[in-house]
Protein backbone atom coordinates (compact mmCIF):
# COMPACT_ATOMS: atom_id res chain seq x y z
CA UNK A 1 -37.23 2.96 -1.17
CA UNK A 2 -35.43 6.25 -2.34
CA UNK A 3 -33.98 5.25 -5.50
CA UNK A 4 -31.64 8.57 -5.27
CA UNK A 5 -30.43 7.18 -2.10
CA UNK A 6 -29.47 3.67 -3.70
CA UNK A 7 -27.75 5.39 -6.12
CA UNK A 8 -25.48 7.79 -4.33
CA UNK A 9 -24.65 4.68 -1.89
CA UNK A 10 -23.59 2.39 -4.62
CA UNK A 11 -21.45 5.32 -6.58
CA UNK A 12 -19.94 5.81 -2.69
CA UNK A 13 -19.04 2.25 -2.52
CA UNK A 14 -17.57 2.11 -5.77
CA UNK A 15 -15.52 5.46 -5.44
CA UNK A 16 -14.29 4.43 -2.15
CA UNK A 17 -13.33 0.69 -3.59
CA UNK A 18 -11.79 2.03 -6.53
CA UNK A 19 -9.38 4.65 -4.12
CA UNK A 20 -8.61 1.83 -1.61
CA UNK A 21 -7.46 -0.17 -4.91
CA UNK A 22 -5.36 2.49 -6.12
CA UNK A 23 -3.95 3.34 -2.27
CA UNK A 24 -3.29 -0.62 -1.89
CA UNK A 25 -1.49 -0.63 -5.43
CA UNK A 26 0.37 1.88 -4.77
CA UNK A 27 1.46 0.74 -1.37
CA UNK A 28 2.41 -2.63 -3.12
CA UNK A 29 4.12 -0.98 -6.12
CA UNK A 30 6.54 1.00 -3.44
CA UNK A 31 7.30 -2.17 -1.64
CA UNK A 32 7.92 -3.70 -4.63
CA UNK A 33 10.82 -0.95 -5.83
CA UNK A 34 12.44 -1.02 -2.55
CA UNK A 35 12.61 -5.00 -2.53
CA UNK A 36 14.16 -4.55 -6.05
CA UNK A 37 16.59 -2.10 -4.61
CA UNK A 38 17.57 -4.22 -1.83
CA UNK A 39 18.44 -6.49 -4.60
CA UNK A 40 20.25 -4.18 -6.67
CA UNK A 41 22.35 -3.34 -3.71
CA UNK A 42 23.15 -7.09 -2.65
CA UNK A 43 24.23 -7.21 -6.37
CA UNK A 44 26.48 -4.46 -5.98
CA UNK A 45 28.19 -5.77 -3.28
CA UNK A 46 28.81 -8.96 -4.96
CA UNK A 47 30.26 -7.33 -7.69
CA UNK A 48 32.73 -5.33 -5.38
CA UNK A 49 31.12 -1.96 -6.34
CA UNK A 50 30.02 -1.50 -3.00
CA UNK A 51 32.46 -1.62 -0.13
CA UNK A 52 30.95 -3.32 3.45
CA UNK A 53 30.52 -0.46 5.07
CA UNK A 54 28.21 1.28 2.60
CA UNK A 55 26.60 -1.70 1.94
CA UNK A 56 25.52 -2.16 5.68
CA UNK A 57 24.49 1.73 5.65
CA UNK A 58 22.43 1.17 2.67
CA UNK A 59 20.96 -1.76 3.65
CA UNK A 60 19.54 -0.57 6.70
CA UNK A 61 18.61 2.31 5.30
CA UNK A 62 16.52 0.18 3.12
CA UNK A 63 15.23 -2.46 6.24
CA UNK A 64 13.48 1.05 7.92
CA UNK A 65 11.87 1.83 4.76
CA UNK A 66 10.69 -1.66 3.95
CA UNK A 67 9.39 -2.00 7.41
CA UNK A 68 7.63 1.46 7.03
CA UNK A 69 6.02 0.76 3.39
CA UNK A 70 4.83 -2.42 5.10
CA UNK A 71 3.06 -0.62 7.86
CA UNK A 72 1.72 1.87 5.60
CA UNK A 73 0.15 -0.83 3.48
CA UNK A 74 -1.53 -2.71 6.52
CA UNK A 75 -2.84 1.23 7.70
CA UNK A 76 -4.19 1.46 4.28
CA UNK A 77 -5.50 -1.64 3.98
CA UNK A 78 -7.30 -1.57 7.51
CA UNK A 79 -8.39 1.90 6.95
CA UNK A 80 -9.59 0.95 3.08
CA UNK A 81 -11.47 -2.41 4.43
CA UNK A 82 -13.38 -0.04 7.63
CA UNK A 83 -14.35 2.53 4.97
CA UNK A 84 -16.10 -0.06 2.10
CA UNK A 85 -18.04 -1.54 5.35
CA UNK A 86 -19.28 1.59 6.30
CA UNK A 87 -20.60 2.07 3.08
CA UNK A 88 -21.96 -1.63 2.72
CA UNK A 89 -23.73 -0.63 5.80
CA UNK A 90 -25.13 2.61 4.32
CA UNK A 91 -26.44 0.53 1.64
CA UNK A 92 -27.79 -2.26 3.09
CA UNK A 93 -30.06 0.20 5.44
CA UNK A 94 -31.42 1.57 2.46
C-alpha cells in the first residue's frame, strides 16, 4: 500500500468535506436572511409602512429568490454528496 497515496486521498476527502460544509452553510445562511426578510416585510405591512401593492411586489420578489436559494442548496448539496463519494471511492481502492 502507497502510504503517499492514503495520504493525498484522505487530505482530498477532507478538503472537499470541509468546502461542501462551507457551500451548504452558506446556502443555508442566505435562505435564512431572505426568510428573515420576508418577515421584516410582513411586519412592515402590518405596521402600515408598506402599502399592498409594494408589499405584493416585494413579496414575490422575495418567493423567486427563496425558491432559487432553495434550488441552489439542493444543487450544492447533490453536487457536495457525489464529490465526497468519489473520493470515498478513491480511498477505499487504495
Amino acid at each position: 500500500m502507497n502510504i503517499t497515496k492514503t495520504k493525498t486521498a484522505v487530505k482530498a476527502f477532507w478538503d472537499k468535506k470541509a468546502s461542501a460544509d462551507g457551500e451548504a452553510l452558506a446556502a443555508l445562511q442566505t435562505l435564512s436572511k431572505l426568510e428573515q426578510e420576508r418577515e421584516l416585510v410582513k411586519r412592515q405591512r402590518v405596521e402600515g409602512k408598506i402599502g399592498e401593492a409594494a408589499y405584493l411586489d416585494r413579496m414575490r420578489e422575495l418567493a423567486l429568490k427563496i425558491e432559487d436559494a432553495r434550488a441552489a442548496k439542493s444543487i450544492r448539496e447533490a453536487i457536495a454528496g457525489a464529490a465526497l463519494d468519489g473520493i470515498e471511492e478513491q480511498a477505499a481502492a487504495i
